[in-house]
N, C-alpha and C. Protein backbone atom coordinates (compact mmCIF):
# COMPACT_ATOMS: atom_id res chain seq x y z
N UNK A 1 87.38 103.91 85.46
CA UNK A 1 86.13 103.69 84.77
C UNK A 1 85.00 103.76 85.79
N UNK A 2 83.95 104.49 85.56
CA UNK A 2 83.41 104.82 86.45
C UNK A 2 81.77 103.97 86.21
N UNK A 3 81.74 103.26 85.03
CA UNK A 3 80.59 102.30 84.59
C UNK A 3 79.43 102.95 84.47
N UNK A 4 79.59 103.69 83.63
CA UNK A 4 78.51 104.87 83.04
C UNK A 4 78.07 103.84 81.59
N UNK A 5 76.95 103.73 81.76
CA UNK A 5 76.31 103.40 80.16
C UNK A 5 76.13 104.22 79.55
N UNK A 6 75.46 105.71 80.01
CA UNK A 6 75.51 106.42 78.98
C UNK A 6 76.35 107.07 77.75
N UNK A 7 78.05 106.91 79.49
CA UNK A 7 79.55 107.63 78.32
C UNK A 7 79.61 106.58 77.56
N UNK A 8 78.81 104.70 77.41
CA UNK A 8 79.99 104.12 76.86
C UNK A 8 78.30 104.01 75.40
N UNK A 9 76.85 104.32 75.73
CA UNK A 9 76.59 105.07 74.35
C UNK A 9 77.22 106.47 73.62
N UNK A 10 77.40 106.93 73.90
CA UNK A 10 78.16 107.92 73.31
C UNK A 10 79.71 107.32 72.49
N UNK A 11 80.51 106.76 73.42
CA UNK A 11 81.66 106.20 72.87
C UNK A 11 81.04 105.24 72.10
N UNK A 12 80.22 104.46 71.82
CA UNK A 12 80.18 103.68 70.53
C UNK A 12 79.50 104.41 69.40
N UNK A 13 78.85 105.82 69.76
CA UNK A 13 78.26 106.51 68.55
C UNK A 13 79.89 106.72 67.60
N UNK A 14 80.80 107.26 68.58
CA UNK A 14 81.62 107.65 67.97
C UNK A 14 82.65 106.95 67.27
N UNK A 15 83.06 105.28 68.00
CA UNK A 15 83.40 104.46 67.32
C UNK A 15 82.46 103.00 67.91
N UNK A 16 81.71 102.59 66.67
CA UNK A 16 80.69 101.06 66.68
C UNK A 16 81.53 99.83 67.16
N UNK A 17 82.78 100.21 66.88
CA UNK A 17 83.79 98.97 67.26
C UNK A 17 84.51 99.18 68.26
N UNK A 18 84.58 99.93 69.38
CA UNK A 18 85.17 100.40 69.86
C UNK A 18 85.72 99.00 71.28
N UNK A 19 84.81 98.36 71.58
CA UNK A 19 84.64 97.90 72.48
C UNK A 19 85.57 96.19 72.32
N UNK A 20 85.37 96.06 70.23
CA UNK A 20 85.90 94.67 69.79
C UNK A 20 87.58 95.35 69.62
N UNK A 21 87.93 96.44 69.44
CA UNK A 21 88.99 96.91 69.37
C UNK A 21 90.37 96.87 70.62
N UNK A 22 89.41 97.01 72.16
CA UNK A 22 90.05 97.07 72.84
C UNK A 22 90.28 95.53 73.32
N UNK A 23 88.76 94.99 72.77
CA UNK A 23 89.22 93.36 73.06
C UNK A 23 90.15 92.63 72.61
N UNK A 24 90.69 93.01 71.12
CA UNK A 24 91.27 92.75 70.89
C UNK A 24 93.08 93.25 70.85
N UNK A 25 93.25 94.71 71.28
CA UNK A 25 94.21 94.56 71.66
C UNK A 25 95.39 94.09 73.15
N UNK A 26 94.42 93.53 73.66
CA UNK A 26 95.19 92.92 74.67
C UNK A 26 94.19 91.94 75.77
N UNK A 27 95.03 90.91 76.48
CA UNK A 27 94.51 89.60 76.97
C UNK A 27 94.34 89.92 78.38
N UNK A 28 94.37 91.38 78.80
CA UNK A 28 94.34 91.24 79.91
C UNK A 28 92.74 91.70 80.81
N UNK A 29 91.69 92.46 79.96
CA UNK A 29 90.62 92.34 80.83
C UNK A 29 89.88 93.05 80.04
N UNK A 30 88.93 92.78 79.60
CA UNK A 30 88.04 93.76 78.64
C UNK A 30 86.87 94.26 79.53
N UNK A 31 86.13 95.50 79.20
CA UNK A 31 85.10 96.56 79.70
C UNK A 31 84.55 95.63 80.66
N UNK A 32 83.95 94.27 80.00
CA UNK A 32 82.79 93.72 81.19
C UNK A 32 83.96 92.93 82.55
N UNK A 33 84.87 92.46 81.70
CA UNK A 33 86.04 92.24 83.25
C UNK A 33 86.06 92.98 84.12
N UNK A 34 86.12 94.30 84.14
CA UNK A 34 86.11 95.73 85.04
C UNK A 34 84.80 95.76 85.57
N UNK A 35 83.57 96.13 84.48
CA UNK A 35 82.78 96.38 85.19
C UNK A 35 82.08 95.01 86.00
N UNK A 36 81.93 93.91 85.48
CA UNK A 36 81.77 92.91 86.57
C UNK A 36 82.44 92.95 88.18
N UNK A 37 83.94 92.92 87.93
CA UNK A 37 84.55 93.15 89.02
C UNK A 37 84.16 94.29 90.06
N UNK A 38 84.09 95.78 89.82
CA UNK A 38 83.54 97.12 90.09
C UNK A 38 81.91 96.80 90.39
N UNK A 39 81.21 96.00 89.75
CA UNK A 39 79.74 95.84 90.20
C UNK A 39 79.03 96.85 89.46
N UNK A 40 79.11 97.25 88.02
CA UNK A 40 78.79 98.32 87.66
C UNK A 40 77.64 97.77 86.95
N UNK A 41 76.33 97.15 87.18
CA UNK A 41 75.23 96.14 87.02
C UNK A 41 74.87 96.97 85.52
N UNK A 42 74.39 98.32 85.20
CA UNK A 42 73.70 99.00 84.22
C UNK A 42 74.82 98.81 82.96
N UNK A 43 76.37 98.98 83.49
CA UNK A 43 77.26 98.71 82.44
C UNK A 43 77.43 97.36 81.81
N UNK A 44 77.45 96.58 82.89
CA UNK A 44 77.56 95.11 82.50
C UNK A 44 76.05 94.48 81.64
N UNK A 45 75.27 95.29 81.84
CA UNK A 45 73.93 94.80 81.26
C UNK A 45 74.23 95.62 79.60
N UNK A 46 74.64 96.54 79.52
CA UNK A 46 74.67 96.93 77.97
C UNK A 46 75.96 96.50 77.51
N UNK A 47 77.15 95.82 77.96
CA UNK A 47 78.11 95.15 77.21
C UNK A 47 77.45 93.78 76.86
N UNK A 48 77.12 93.43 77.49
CA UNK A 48 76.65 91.93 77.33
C UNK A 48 75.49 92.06 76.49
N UNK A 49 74.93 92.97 76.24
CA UNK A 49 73.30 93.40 74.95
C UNK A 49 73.91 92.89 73.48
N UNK A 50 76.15 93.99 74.05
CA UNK A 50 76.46 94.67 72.59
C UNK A 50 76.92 93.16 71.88
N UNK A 51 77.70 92.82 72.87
CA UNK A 51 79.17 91.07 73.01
C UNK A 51 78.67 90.20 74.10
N UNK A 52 77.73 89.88 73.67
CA UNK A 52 77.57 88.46 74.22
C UNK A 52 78.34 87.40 74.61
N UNK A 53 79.62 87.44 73.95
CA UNK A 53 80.26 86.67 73.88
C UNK A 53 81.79 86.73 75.14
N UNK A 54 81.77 88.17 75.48
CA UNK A 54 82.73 88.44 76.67
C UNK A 54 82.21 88.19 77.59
N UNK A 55 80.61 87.41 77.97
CA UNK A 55 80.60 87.08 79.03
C UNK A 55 81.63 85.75 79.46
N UNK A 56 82.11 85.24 78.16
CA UNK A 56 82.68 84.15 78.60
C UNK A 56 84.32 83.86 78.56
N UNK A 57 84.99 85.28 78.15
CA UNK A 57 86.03 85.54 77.82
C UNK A 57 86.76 85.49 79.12
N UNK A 58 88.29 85.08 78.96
CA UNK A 58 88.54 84.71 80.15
C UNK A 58 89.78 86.06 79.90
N UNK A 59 90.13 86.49 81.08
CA UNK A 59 91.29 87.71 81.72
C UNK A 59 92.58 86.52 81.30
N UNK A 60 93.83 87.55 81.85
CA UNK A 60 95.04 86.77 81.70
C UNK A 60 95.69 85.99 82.99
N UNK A 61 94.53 85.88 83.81
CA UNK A 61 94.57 85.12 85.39
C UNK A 61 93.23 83.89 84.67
N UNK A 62 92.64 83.55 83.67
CA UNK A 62 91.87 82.46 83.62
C UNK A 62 90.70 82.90 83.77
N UNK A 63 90.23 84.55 84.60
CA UNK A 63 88.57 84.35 85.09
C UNK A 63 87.98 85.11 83.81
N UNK A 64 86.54 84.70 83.60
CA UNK A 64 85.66 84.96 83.32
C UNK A 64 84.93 86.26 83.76
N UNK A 65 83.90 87.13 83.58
CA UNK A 65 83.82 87.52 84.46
C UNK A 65 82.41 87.20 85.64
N UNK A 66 81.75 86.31 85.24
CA UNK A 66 81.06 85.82 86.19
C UNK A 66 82.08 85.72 87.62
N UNK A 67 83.62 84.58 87.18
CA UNK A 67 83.93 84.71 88.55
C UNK A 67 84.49 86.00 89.43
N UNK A 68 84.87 86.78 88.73
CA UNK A 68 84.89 87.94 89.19
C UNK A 68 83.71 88.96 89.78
N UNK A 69 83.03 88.53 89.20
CA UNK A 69 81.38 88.95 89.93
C UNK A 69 81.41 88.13 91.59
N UNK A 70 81.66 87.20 91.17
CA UNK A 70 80.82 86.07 92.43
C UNK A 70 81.65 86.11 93.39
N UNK A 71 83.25 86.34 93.38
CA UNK A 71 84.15 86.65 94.13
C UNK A 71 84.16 87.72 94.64
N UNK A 72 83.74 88.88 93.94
CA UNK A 72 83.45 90.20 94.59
C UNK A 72 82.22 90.77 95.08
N UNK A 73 81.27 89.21 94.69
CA UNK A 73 79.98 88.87 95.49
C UNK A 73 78.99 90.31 95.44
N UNK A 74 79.19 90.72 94.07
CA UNK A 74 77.94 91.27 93.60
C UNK A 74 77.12 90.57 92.59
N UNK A 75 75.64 90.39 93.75
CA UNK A 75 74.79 89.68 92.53
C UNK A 75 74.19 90.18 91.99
N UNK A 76 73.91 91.35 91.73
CA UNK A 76 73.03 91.83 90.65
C UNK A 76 73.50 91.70 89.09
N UNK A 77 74.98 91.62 89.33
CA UNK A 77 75.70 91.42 88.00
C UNK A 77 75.78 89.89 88.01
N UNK A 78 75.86 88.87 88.94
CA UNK A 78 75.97 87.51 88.90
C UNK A 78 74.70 87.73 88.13
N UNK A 79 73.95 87.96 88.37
CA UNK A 79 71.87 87.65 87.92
C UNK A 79 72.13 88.09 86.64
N UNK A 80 72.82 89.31 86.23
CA UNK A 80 72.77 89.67 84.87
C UNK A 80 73.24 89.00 83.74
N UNK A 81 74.61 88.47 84.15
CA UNK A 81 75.44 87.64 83.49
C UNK A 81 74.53 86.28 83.30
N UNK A 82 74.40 85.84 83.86
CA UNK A 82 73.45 84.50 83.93
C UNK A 82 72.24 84.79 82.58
N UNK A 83 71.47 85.67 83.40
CA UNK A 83 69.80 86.08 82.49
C UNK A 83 70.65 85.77 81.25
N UNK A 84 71.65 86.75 80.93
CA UNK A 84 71.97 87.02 79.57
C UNK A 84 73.04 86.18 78.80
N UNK A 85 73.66 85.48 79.73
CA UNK A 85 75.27 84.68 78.78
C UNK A 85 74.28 83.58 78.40
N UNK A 86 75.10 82.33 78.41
CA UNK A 86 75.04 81.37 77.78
C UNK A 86 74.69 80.79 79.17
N UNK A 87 73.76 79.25 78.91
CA UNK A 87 73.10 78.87 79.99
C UNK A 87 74.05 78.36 80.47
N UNK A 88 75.67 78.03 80.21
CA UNK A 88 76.41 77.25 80.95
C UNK A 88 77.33 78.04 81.49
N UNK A 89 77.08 79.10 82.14
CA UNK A 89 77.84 80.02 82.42
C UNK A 89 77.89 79.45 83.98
N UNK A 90 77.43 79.15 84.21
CA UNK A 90 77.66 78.84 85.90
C UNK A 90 78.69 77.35 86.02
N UNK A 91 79.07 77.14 84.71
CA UNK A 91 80.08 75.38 85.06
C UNK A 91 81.07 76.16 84.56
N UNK A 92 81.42 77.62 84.19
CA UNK A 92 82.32 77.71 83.41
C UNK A 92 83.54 77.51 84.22
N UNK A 93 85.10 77.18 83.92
CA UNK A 93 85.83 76.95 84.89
C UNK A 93 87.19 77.70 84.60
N UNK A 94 87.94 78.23 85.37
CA UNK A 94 88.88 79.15 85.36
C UNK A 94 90.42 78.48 85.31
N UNK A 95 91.11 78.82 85.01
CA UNK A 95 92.55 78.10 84.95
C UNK A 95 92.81 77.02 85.85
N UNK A 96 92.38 77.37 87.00
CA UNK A 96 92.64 76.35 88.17
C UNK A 96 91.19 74.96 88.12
N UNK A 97 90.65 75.50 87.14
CA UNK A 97 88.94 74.51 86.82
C UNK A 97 88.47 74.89 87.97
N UNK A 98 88.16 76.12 88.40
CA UNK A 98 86.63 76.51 89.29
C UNK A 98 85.72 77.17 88.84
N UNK A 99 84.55 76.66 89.36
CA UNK A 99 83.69 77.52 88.64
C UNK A 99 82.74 78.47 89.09
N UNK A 100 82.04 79.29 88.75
CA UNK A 100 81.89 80.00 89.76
C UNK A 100 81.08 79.73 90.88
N UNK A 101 80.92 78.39 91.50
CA UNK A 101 80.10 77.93 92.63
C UNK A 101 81.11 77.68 93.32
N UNK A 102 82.21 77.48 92.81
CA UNK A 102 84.01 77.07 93.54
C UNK A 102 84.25 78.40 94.05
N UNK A 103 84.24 79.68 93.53
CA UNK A 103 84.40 81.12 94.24
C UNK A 103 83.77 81.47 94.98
N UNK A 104 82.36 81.56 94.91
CA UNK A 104 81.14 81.52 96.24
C UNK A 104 81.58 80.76 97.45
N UNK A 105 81.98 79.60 97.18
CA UNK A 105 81.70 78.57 98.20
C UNK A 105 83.06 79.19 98.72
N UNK A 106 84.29 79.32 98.34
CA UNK A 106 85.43 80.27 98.87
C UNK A 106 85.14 81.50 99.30
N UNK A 107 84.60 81.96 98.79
CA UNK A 107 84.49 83.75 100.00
C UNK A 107 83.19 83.37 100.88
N UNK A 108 82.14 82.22 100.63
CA UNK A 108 81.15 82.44 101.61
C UNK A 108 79.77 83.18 101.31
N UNK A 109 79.88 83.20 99.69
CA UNK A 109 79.02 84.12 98.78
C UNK A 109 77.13 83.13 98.89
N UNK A 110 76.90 83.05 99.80
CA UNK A 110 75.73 81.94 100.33
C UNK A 110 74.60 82.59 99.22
N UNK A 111 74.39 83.48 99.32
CA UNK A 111 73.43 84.86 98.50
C UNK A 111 73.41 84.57 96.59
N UNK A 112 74.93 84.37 96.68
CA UNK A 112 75.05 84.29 95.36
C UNK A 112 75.81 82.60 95.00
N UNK A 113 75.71 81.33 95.27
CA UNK A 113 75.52 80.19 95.86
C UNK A 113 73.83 79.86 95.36
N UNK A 114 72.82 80.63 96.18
CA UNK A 114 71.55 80.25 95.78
C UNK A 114 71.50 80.78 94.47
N UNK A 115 71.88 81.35 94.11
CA UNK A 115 71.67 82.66 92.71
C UNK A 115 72.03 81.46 91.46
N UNK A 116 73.16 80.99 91.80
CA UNK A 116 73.94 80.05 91.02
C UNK A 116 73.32 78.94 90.55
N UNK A 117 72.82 78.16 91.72
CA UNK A 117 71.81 77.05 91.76
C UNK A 117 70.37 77.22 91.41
N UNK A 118 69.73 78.40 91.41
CA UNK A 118 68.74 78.74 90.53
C UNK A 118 69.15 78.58 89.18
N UNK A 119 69.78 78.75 88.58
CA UNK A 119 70.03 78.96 87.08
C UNK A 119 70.86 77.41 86.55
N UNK A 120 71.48 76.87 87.36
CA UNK A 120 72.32 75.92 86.86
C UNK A 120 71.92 74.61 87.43
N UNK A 121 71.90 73.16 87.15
CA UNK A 121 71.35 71.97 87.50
C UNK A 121 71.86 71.82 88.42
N UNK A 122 71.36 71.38 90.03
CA UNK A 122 72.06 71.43 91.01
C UNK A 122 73.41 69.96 91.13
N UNK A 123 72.53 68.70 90.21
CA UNK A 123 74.16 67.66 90.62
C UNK A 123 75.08 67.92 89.82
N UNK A 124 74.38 68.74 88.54
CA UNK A 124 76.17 69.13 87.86
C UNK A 124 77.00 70.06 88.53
N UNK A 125 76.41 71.14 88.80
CA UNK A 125 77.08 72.22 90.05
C UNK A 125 77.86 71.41 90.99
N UNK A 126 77.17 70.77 91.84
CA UNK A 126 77.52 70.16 92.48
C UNK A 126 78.91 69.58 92.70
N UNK A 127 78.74 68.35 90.99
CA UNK A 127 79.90 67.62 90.81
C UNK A 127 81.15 67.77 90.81
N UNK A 128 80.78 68.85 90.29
CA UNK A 128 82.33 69.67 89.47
C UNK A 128 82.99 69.81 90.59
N UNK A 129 84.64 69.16 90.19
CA UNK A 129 85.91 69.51 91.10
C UNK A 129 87.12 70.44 90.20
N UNK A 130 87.66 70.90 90.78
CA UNK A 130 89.21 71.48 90.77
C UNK A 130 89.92 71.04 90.13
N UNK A 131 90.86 71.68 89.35
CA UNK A 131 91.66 70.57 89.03
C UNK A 131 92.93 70.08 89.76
N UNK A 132 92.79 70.41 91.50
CA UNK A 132 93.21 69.59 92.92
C UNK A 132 92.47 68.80 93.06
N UNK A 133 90.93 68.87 92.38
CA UNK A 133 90.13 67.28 92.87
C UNK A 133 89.02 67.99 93.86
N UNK A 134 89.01 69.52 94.09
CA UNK A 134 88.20 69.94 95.32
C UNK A 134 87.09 69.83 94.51
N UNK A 135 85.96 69.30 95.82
CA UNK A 135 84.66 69.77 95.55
C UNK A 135 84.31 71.07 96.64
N UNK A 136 83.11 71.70 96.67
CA UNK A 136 82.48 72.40 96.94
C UNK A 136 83.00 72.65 98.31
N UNK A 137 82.77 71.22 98.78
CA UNK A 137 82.76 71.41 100.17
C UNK A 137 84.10 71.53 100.70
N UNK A 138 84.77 70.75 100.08
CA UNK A 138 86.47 71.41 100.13
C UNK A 138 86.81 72.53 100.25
N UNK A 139 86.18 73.40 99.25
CA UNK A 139 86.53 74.61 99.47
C UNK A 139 86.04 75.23 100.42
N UNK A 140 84.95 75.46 100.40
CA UNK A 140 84.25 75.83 102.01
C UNK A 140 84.95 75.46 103.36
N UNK A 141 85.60 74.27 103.31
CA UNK A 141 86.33 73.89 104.74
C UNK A 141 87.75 74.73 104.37
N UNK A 142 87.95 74.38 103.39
CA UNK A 142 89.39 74.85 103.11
C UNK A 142 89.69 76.95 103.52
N UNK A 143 88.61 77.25 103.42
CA UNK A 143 88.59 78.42 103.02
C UNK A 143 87.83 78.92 104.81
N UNK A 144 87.42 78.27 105.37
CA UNK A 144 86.85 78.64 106.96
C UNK A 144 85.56 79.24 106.86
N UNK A 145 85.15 78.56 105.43
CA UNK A 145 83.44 79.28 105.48
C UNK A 145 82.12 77.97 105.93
N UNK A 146 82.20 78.21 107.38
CA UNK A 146 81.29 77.24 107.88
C UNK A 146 80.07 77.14 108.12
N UNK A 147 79.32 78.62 107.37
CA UNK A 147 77.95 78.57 106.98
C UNK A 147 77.66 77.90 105.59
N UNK A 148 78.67 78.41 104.92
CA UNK A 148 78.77 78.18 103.33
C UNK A 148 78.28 76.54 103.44
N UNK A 149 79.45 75.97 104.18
CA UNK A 149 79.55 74.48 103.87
C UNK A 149 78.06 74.13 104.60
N UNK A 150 77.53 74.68 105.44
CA UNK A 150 76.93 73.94 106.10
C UNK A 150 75.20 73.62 104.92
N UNK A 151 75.27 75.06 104.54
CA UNK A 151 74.37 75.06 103.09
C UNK A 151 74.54 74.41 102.31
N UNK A 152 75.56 74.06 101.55
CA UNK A 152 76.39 73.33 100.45
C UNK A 152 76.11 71.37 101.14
N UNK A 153 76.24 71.26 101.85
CA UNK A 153 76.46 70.14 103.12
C UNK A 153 74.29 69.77 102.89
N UNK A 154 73.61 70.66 103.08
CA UNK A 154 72.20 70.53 102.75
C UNK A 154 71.73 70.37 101.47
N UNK A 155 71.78 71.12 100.61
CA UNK A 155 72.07 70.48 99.53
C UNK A 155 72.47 69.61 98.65
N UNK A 156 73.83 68.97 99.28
CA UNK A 156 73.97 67.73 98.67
C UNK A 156 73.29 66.80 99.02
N UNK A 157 72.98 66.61 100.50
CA UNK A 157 72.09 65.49 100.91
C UNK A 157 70.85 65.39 99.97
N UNK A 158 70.59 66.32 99.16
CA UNK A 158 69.08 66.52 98.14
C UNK A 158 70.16 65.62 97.08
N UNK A 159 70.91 65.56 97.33
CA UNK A 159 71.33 64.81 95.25
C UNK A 159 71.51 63.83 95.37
N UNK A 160 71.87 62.98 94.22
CA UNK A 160 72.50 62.12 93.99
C UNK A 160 73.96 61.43 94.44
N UNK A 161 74.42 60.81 95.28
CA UNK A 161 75.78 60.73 94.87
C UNK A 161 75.87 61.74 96.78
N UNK A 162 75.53 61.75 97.35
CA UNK A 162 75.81 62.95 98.33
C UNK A 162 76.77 62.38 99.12
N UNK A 163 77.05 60.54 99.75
CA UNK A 163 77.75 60.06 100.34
C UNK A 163 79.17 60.13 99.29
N UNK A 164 79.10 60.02 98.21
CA UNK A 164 80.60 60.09 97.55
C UNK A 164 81.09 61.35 97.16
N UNK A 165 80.30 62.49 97.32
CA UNK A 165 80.60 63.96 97.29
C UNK A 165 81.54 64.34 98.87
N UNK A 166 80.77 63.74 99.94
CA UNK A 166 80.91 63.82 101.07
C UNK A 166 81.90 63.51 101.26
N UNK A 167 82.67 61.88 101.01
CA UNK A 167 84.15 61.71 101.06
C UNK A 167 84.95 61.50 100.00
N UNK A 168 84.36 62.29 99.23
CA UNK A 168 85.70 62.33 97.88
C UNK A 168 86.87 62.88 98.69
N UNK A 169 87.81 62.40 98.13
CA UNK A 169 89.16 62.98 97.99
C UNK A 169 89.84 63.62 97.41
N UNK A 170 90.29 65.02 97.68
CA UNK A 170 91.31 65.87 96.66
C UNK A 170 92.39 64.96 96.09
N UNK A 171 93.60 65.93 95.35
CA UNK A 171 95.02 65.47 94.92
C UNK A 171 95.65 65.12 96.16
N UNK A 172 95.39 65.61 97.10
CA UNK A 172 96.28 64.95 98.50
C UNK A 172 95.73 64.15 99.20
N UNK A 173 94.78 63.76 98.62
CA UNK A 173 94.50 62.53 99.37
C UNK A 173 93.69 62.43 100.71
N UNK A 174 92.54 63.89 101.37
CA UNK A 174 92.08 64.31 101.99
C UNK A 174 90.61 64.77 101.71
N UNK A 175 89.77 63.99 102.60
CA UNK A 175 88.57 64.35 102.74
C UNK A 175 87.88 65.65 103.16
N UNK A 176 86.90 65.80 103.26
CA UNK A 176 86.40 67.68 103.83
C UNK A 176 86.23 67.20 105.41
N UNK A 177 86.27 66.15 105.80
CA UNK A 177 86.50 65.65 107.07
C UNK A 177 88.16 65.81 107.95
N UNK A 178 88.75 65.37 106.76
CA UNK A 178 90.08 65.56 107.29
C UNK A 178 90.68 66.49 107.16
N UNK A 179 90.79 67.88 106.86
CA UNK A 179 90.66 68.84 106.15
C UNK A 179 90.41 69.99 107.15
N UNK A 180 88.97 69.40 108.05
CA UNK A 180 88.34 70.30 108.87
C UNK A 180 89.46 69.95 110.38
N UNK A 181 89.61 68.36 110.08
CA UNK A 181 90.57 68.04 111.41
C UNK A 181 91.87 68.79 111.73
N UNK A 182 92.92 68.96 110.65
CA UNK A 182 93.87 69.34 110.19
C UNK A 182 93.29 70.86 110.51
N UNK A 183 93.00 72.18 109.30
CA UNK A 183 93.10 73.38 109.34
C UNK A 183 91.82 74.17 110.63
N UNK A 184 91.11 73.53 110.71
CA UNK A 184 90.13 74.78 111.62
C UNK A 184 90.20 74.56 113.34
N UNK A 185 89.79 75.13 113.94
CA UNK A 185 89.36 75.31 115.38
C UNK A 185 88.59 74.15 115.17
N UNK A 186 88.68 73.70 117.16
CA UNK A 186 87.92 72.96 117.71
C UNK A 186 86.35 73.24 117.80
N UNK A 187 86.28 74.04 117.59
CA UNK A 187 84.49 74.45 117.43
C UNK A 187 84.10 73.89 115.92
N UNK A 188 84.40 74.31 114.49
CA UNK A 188 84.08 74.37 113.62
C UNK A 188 84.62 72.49 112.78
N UNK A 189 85.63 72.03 113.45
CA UNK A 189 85.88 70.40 113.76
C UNK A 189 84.38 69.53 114.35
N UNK A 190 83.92 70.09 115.72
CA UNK A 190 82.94 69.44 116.06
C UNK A 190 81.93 69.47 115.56
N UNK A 191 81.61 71.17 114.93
CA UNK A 191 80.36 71.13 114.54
C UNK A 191 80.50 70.46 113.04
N UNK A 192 81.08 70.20 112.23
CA UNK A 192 81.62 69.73 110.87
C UNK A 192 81.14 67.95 111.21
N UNK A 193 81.68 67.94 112.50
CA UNK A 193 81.28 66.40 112.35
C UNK A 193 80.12 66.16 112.90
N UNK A 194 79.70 66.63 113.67
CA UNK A 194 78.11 66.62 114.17
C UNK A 194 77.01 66.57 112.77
N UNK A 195 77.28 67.80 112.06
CA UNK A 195 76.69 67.54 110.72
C UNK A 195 76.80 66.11 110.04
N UNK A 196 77.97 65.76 109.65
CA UNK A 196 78.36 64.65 109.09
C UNK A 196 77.42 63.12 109.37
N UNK A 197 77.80 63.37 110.89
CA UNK A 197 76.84 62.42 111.71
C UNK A 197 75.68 62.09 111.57
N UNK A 198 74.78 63.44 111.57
CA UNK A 198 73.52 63.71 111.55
C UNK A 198 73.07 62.84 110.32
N UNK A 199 73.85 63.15 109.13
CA UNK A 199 73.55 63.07 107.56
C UNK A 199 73.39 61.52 107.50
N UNK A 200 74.33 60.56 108.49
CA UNK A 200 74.08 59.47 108.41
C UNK A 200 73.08 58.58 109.16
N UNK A 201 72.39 59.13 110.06
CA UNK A 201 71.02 58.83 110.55
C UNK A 201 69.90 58.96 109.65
């Protein structure tokens, strides 16, 4: 699929349903799944005109395709999806309950992170954990994205609640402190806690 709007006006001259047809015969990824994923911004802007409603449809892996956007960290389609879905498209949460600020903050998507937090309330974003219990910053340590966190880490200090975000605990029983002790280098350990430090002055 090469995310042509024009072939896919033409294909609905020829069949109007064409698009609820394929949705419905199978669970595994409909037009805007692809073109979200592919980054095909002009395609994803006229599926979402036609079905509004596949912005929120989930693949047979749980995602949406926002998270498939934000994971493959094209934002022009993150921006599109947003403008156009439903305003709660940014809490939406995927089999594992992430949402797409949980995928950003995993690949390091900082670009599309701000994109996110423009559109969505920053302590609900925020709040939301995993259903391991991760927050944000979990994932960011978890994942070795130590700009991510360090943004994510600024931000919370703006909210509510930033000291119990800070040492929540996952399902295992591990902080984004202990976390950083355990999986990363001695560089990205010190600087993790230097931050930490700072936050409490």
């Amino acid at each position: 699929m090469m995310g042509d709007a024009v072939a896919l006006d033409d294909l609905l001259k020829e069949d109007p349903l064409v698009l609820w047809r394929v949705s419905l015969s199978s669970r595994a990824e409909t037009s805007l799944h692809v073109a979200s994923l592919a980054g095909h911004v002009d395609f994803v802007r006229k599926i979402v005109e036609l079905v509004p409603s596949f912005a929120q449809e989930p693949n047979k892996d749980g995602f949406a395709p926002i998270h498939l956007a934000t994971g493959a960290g094209h934002l022009e389609v993150v921006r599109e999806l947003l403008n156009k879905g439903d305003s709660d498209l940014c809490l939406l949460k995927d089999k594992a309950g992430r949402t797409p600020l949980h995928h950003a903050a995993m690949k390091g998507r900082i670009h599309i992170i701000d994109e996110l937090l423009s559109k969505c309330p920053h302590q609900k974003a925020m709040e939301q954990v995993t259903s391991n219990g991760e927050t944000v910053l979990h994932l960011a340590v978890k994942n070795s994205q130590f700009g991510t966190f360090k943004v994510l880490f600024e931000i919370s200090k703006k909210l509510e609640d930033h000291e119990g975000r800070v040492n929540a605990k996952d399902k295992e029983g591990k902080t984004v402190f202990e976390i950083a002790n355990t999986n990363a280098t001695n560089h990205v350990q010190v600087s993790i806690s230097l931050i930490y430090r700072s936050s409490l002055c």
